[in-house]
Each structure stands twice: as C-alpha cells, then as structure tokens.
N, C-alpha and C. Protein backbone atom coordinates (compact mmCIF):
# COMPACT_ATOMS: atom_id res chain seq x y z
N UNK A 1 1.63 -13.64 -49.28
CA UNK A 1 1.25 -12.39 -48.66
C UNK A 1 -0.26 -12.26 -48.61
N UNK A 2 -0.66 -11.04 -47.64
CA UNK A 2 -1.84 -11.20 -47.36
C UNK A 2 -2.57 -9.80 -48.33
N UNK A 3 -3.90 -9.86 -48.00
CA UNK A 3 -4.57 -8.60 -48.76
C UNK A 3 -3.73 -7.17 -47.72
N UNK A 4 -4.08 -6.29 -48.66
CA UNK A 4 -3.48 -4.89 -48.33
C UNK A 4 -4.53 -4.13 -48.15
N UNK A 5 -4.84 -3.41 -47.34
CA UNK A 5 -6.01 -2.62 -46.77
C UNK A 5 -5.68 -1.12 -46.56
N UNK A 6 -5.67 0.06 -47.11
CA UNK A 6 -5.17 1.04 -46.42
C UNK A 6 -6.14 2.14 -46.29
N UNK A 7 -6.23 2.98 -44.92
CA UNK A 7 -7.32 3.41 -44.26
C UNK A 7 -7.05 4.88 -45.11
N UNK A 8 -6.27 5.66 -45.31
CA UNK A 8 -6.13 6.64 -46.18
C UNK A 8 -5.53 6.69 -47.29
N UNK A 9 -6.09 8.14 -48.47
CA UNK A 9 -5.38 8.42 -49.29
C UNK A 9 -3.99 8.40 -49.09
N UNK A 10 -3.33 9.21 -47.90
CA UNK A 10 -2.29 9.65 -47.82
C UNK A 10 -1.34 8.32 -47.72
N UNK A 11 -2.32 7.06 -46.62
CA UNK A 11 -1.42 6.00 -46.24
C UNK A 11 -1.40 5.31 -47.54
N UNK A 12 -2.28 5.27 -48.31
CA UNK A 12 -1.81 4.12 -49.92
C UNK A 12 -1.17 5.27 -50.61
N UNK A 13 -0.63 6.63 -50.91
CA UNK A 13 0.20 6.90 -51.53
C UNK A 13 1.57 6.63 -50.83
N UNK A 14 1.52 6.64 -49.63
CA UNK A 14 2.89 6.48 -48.72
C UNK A 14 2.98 4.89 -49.28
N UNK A 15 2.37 3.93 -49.31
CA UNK A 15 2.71 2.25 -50.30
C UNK A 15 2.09 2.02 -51.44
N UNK A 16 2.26 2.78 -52.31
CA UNK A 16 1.68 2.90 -53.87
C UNK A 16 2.34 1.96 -54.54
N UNK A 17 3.55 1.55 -54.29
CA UNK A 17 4.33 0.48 -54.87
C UNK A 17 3.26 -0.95 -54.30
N UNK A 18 3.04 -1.24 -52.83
CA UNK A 18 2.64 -2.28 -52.26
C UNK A 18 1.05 -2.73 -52.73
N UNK A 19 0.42 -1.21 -52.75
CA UNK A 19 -1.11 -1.25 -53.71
C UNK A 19 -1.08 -1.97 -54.55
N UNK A 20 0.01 -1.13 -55.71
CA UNK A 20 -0.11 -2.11 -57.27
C UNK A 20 0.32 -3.41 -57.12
N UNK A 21 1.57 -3.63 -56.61
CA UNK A 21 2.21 -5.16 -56.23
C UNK A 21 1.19 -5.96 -56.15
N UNK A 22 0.23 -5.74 -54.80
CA UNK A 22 -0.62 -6.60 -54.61
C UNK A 22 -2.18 -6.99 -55.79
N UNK A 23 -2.18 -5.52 -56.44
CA UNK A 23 -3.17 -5.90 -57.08
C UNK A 23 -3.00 -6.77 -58.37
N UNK A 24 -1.49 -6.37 -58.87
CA UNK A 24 -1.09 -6.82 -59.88
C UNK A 24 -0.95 -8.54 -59.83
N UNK A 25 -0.66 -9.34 -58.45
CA UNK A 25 -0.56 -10.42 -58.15
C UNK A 25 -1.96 -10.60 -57.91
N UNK A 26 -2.83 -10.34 -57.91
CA UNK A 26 -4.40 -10.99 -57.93
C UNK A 26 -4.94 -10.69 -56.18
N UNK A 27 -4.32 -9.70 -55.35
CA UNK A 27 -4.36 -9.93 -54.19
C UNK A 27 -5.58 -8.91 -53.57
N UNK A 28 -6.48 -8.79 -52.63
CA UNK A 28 -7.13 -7.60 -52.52
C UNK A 28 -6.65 -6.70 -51.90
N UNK A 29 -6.76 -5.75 -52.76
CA UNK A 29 -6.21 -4.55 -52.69
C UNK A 29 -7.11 -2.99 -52.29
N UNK A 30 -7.52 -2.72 -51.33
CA UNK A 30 -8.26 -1.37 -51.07
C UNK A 30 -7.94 0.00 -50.35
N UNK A 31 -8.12 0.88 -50.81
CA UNK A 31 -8.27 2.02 -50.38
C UNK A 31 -9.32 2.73 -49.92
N UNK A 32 -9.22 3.50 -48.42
CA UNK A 32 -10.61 4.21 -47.94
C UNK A 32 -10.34 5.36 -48.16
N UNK A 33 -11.95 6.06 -48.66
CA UNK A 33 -11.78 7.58 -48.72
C UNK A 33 -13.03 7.94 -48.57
N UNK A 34 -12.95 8.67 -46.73
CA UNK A 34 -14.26 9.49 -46.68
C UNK A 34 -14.97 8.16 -46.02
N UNK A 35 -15.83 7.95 -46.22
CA UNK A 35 -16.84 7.11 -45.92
C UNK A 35 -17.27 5.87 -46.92
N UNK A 36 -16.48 5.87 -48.08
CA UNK A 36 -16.09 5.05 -49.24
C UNK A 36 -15.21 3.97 -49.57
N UNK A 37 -15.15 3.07 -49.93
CA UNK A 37 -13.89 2.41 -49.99
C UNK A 37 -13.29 1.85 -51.26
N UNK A 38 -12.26 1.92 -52.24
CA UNK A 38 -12.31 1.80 -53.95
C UNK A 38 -11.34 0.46 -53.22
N UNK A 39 -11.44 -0.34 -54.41
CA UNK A 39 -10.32 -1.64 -54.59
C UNK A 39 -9.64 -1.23 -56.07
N UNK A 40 -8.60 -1.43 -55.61
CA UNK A 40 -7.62 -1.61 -56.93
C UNK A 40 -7.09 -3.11 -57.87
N UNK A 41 -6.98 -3.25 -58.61
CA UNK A 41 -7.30 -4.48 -59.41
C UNK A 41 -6.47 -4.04 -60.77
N UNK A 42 -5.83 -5.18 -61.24
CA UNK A 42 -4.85 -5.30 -62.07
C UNK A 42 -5.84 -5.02 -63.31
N UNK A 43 -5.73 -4.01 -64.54
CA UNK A 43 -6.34 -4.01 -65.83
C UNK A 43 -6.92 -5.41 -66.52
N UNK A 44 -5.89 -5.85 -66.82
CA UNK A 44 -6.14 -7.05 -67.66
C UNK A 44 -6.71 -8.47 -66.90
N UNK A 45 -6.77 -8.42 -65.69
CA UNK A 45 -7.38 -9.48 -64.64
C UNK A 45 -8.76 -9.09 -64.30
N UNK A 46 -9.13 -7.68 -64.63
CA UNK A 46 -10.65 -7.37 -64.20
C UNK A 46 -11.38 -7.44 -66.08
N UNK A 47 -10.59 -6.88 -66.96
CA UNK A 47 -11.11 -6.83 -68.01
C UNK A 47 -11.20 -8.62 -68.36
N UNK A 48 -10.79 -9.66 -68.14
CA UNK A 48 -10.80 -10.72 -68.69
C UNK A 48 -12.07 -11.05 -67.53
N UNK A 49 -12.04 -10.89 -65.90
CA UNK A 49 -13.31 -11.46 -65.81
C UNK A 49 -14.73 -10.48 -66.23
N UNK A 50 -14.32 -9.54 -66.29
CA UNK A 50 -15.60 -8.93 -66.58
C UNK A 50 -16.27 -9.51 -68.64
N UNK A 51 -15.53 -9.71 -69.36
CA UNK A 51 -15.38 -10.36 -70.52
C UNK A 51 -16.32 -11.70 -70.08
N UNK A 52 -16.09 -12.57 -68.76
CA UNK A 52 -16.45 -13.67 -68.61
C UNK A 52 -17.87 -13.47 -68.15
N UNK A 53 -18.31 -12.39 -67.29
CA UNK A 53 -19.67 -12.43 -66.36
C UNK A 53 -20.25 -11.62 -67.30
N UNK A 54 -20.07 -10.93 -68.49
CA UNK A 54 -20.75 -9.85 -69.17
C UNK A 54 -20.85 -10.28 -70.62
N UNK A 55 -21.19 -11.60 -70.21
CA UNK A 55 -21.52 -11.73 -72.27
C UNK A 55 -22.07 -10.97 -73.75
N UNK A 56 -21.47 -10.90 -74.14
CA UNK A 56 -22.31 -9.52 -75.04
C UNK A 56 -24.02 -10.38 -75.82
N UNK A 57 -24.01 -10.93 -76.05
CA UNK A 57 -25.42 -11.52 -76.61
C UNK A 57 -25.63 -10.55 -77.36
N UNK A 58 -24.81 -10.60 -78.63
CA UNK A 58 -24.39 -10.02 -79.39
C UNK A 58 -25.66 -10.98 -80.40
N UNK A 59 -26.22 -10.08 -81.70
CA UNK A 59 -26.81 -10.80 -82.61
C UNK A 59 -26.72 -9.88 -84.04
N UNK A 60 -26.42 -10.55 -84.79
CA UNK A 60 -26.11 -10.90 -85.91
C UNK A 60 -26.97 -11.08 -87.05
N UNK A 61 -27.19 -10.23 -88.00
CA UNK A 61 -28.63 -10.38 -89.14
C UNK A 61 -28.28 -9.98 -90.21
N UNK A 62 -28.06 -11.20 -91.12
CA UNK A 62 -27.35 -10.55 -93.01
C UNK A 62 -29.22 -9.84 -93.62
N UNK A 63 -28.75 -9.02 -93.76
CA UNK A 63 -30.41 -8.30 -94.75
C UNK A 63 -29.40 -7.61 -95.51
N UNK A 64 -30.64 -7.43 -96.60
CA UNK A 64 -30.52 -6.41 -97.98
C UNK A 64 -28.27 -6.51 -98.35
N UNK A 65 -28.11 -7.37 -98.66
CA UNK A 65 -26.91 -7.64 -99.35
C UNK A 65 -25.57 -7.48 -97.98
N UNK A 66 -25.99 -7.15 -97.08
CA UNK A 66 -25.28 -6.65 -95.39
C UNK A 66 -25.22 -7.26 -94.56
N UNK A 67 -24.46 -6.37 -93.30
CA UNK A 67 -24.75 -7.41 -91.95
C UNK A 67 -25.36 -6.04 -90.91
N UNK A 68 -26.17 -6.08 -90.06
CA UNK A 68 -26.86 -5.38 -88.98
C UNK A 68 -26.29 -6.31 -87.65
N UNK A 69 -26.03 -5.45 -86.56
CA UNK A 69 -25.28 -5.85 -85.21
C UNK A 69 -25.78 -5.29 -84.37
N UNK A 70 -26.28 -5.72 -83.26
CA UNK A 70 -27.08 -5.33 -82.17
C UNK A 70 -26.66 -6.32 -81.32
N UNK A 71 -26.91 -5.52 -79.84
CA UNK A 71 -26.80 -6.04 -78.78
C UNK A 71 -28.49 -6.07 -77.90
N UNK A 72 -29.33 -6.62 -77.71
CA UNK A 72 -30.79 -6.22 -77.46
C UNK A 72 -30.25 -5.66 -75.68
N UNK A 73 -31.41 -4.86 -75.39
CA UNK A 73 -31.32 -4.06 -74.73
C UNK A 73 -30.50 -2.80 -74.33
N UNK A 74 -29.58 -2.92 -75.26
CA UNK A 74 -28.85 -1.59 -75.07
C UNK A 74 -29.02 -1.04 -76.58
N UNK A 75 -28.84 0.47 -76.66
CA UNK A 75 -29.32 1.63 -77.78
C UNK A 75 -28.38 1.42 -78.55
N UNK A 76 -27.39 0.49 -78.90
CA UNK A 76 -26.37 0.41 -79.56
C UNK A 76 -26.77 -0.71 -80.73
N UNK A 77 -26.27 -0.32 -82.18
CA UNK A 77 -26.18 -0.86 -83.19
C UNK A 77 -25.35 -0.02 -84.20
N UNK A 78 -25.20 -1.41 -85.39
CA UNK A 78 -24.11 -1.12 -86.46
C UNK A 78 -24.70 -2.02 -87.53
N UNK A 79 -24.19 -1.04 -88.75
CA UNK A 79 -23.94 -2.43 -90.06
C UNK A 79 -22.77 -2.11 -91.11
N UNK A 80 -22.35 -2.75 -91.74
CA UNK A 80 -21.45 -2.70 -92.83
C UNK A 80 -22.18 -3.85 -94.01
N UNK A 81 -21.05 -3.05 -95.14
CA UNK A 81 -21.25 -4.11 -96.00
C UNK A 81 -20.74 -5.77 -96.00
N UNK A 82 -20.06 -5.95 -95.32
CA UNK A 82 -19.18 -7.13 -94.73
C UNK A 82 -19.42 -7.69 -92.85
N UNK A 83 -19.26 -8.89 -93.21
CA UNK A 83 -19.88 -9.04 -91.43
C UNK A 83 -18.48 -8.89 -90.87
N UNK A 84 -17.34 -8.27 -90.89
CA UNK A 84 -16.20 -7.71 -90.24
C UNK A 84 -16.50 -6.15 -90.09
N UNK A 85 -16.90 -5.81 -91.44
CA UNK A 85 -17.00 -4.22 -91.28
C UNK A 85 -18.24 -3.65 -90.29
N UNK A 86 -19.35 -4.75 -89.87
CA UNK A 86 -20.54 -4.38 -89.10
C UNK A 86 -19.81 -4.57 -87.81
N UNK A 87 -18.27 -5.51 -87.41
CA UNK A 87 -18.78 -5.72 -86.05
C UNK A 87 -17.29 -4.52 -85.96
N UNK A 88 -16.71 -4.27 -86.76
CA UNK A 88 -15.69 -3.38 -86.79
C UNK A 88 -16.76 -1.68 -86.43
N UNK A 89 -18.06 -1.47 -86.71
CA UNK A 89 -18.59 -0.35 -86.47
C UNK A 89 -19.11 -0.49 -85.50
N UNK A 90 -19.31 -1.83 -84.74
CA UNK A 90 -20.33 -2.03 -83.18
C UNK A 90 -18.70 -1.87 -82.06
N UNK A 91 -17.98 -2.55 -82.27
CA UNK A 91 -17.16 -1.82 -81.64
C UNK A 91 -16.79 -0.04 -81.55
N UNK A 92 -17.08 0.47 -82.55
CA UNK A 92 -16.78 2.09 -82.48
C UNK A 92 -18.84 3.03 -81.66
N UNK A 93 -19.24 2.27 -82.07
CA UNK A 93 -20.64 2.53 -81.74
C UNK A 93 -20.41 1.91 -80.26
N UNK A 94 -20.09 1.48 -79.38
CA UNK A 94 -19.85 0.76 -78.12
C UNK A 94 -18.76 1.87 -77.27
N UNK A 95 -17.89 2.12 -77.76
CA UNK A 95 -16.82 3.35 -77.31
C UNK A 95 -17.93 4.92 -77.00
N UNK A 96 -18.88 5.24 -77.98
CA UNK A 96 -19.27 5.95 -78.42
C UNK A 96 -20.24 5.93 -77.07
N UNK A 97 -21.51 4.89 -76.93
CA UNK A 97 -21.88 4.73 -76.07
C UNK A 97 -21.40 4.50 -74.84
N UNK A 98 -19.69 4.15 -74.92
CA UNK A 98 -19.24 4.37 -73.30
C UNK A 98 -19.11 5.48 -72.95
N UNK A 99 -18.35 6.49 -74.12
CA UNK A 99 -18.54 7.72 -73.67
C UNK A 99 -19.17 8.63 -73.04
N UNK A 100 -20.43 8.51 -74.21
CA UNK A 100 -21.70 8.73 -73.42
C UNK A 100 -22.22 8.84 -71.92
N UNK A 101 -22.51 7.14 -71.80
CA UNK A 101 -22.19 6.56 -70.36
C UNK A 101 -21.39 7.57 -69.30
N UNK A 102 -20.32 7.51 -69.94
CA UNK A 102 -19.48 8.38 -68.67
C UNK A 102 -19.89 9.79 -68.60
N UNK A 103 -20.13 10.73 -69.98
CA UNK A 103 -20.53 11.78 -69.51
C UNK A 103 -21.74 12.40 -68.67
N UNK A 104 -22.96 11.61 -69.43
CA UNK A 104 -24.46 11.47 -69.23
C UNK A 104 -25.15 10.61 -68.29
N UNK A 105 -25.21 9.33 -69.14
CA UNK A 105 -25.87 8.23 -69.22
C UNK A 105 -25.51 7.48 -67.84
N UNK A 106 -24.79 7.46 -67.00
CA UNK A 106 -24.44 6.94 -65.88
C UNK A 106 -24.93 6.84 -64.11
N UNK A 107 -26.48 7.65 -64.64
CA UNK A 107 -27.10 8.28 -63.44
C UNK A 107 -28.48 8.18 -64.16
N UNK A 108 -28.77 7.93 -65.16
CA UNK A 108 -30.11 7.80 -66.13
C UNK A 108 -30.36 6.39 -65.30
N UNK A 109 -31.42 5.70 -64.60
CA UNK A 109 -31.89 4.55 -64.46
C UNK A 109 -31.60 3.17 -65.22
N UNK A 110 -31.95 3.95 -66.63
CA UNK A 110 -32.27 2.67 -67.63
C UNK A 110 -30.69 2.66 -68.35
N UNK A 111 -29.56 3.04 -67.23
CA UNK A 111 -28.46 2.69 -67.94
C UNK A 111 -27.13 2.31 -66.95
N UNK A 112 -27.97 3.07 -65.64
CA UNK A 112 -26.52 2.53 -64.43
C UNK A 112 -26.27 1.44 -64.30
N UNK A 113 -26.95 0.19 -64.62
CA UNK A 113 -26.83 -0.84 -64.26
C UNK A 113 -25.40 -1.43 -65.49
N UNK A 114 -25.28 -0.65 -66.59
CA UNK A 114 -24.01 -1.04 -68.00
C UNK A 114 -22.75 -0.58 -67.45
N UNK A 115 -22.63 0.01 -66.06
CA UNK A 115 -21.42 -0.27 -65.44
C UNK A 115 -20.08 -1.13 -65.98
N UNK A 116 -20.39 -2.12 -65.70
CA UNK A 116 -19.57 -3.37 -65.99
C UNK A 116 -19.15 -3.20 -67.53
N UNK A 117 -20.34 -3.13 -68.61
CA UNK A 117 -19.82 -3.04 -70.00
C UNK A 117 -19.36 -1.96 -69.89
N UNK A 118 -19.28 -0.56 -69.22
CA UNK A 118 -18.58 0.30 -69.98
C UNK A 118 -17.18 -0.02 -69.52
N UNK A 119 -16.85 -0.54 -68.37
CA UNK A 119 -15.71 -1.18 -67.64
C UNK A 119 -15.18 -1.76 -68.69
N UNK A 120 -15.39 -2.97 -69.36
CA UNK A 120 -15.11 -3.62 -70.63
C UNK A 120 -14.91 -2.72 -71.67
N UNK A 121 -15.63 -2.45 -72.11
CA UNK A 121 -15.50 -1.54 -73.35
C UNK A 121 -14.09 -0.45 -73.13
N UNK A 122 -13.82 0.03 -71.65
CA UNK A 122 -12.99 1.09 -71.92
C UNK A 122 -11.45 0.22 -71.69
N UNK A 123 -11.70 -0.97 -71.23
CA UNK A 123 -10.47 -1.74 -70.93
C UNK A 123 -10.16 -2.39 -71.92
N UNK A 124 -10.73 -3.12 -73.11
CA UNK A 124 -10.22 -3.46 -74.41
C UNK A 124 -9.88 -2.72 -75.34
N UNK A 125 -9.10 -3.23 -75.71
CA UNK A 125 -8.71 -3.03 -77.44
C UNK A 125 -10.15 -2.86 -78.33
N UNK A 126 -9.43 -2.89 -80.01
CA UNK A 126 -10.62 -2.84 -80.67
C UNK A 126 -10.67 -4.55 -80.84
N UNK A 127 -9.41 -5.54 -81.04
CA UNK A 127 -9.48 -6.45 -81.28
C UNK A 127 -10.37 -7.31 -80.33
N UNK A 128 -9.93 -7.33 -78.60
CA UNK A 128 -10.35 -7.46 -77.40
C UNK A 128 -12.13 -7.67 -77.64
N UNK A 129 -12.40 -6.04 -78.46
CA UNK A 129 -14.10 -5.86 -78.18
C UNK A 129 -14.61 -7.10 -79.43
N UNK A 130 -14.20 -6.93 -80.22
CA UNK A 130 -14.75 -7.52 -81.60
C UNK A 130 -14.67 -9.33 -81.18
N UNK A 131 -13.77 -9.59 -80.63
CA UNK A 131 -13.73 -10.89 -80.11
C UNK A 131 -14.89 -11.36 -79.39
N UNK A 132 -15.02 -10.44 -78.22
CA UNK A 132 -15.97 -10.25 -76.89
C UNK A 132 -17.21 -10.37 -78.24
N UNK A 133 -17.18 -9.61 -79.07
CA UNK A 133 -18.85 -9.71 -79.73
C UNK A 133 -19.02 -10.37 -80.23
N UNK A 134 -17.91 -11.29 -80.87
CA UNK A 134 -18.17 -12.61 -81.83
C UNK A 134 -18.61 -13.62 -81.04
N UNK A 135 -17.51 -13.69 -79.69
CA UNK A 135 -18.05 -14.93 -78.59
C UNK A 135 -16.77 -15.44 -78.49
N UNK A 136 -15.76 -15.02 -79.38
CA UNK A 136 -14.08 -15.53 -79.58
C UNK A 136 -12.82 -15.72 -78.00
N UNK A 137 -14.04 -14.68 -77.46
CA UNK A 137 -13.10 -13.61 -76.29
C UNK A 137 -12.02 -15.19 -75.31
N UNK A 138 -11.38 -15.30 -74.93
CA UNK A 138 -10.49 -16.01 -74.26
C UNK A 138 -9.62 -15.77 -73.35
C-alpha cells in the first residue's frame, strides 16, 4: 500500500482506522489543517529513531564520594550517591525539563531547537531514558 494523505480533519476522522494502520506499518501518514500539515507516526518507531539522531552526550563525573550527570548544553543536571541513583535523578530532572519545555520553554530561542529531546523524553520509559543516557539505548 501506498502513503495516506488526507486533506481534512473531518476526512482523516472519517479513516482514522486507515491513518493509524498506515502509520503503525511505517507508511506516511498525513493530515492537513488550515494551512498546516501534521504526519502521524507510530510511538515506538519515532521514539527509537529519534533515540538514534539525538544522542544524549551524556557525561559522567565521580567527585566528592558521588556521581554528577550532565548533559552540556542543556540546564539539566543530577547526582546521587551511586552512579544508578545520579542517572535515575537525570532521568526525573529531564521529564521535569520536558515539562517545562512544553509549558514555557518552547518559544524561548535558546530552547526550541530541544524539540526532538522533549519528543524522546516524553515517549520513553524511565528505563528507555536511562539507557538513552548510558549509550545502552537499542
């Protein structure tokens, strides 16, 4: 089958079954609205490539008996006493900042461009993220 294209709201709710079908099979899938156009895309097929094009460059620093977790360039960091428990708090510090993101931060310059990570961030697990930060992700 071919990609699915539909020119209105009304016409992709009239094939809402054929939308997901197709997106769910990897197929392109879009909807127009207004002068706009959204694609629909299977969860776990956009979260695994976005996992792939969005490396976390994640870094890692044992000080004073601990571990410290940072990602450079973004306002986000963590530590624990254990290097599980630091990346177990950069994952909750990452949610925190997606939040953010979505309420605020998403129209600020020095942050529209984290699109994609908050995409990630809101599509994984906690296991999913902690992987993604180790470098584990698969």
């Amino acid at each position: 089958m071919s990609a699915v294209h539909f020119e209105s709201c009304t016409e992709a709710r009239a094939h809402l079954k054929d939308l997901l079908d197709a997106a769910e099979e990897g197929r392109v899938a879009t909807v127009r609205r207004d002068s706009g156009r959204a694609a629909v895309v299977d969860v776990e097929r956009l979260r695994r490539y976005l996992a792939l094009v969005c490396p976390s460059k994640t870094e890692v620093v044992s000080e004073a008996g601990g571990w410290s977790v940072f990602i450079p360039g973004l306002p986000v960091a963590a530590d624990g006493t254990s290097f599980d428990e630091a990346i177990a708090e950069m994952v909750q510090a990452l949610r925190e900042y997606a939040d953010d993101w979505q309420d605020r931060l998403r129209t600020a310059p020095n942050h529209q461009e984290h699109w994609g990570l908050v995409q990630l961030v809101s599509l994984s697990d906690d296991e999913q993220l902690a992987a993604w930060l180790v470098g584990a992700e698969r």
